[in-house]
Protein backbone atom coordinates (compact mmCIF):
# COMPACT_ATOMS: atom_id res chain seq x y z
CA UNK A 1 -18.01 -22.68 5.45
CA UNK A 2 -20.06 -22.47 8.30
CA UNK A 3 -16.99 -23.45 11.03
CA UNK A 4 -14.98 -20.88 9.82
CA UNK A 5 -12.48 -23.70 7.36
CA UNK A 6 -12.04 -23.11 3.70
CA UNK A 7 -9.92 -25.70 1.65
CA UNK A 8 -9.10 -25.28 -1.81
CA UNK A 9 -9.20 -28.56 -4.34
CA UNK A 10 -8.17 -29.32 -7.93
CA UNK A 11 -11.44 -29.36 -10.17
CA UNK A 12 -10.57 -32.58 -12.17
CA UNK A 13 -9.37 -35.14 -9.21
CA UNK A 14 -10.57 -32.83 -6.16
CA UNK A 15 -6.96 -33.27 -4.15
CA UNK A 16 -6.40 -30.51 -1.89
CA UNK A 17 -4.57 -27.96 -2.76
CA UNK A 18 -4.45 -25.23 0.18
CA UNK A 19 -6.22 -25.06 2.95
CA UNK A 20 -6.67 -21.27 5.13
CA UNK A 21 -6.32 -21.13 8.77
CA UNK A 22 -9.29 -21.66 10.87
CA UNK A 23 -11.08 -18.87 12.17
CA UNK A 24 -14.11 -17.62 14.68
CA UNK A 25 -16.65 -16.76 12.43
CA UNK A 26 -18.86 -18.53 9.21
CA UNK A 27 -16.42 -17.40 5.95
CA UNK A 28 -19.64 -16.69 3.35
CA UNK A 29 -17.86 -15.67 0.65
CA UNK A 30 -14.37 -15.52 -0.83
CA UNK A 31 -12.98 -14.45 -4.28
CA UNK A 32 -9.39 -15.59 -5.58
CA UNK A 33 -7.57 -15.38 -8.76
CA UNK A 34 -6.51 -18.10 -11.04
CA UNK A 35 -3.14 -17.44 -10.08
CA UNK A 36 -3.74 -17.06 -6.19
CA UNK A 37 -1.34 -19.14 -3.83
């Protein structure tokens, strides 16, 4: 997002899953793979 924080949830109960570092700039986009850990 916005403050640089992306965290990944499950699609049917929305728990997290992973969350990425935290980092200086807005993330716009990001692509992973089914299988991505």
């Amino acid at each position: 997002g916005d403050r640089g924080f992306v965290q990944i949830v499950r699609t049917h109960d929305l728990q997290p899953v992973y969350a990425y570092p935290q980092c200086d700039a807005s993330i716009r986009s990001l692509a992973i793979t089914h299988d991505q850990k």
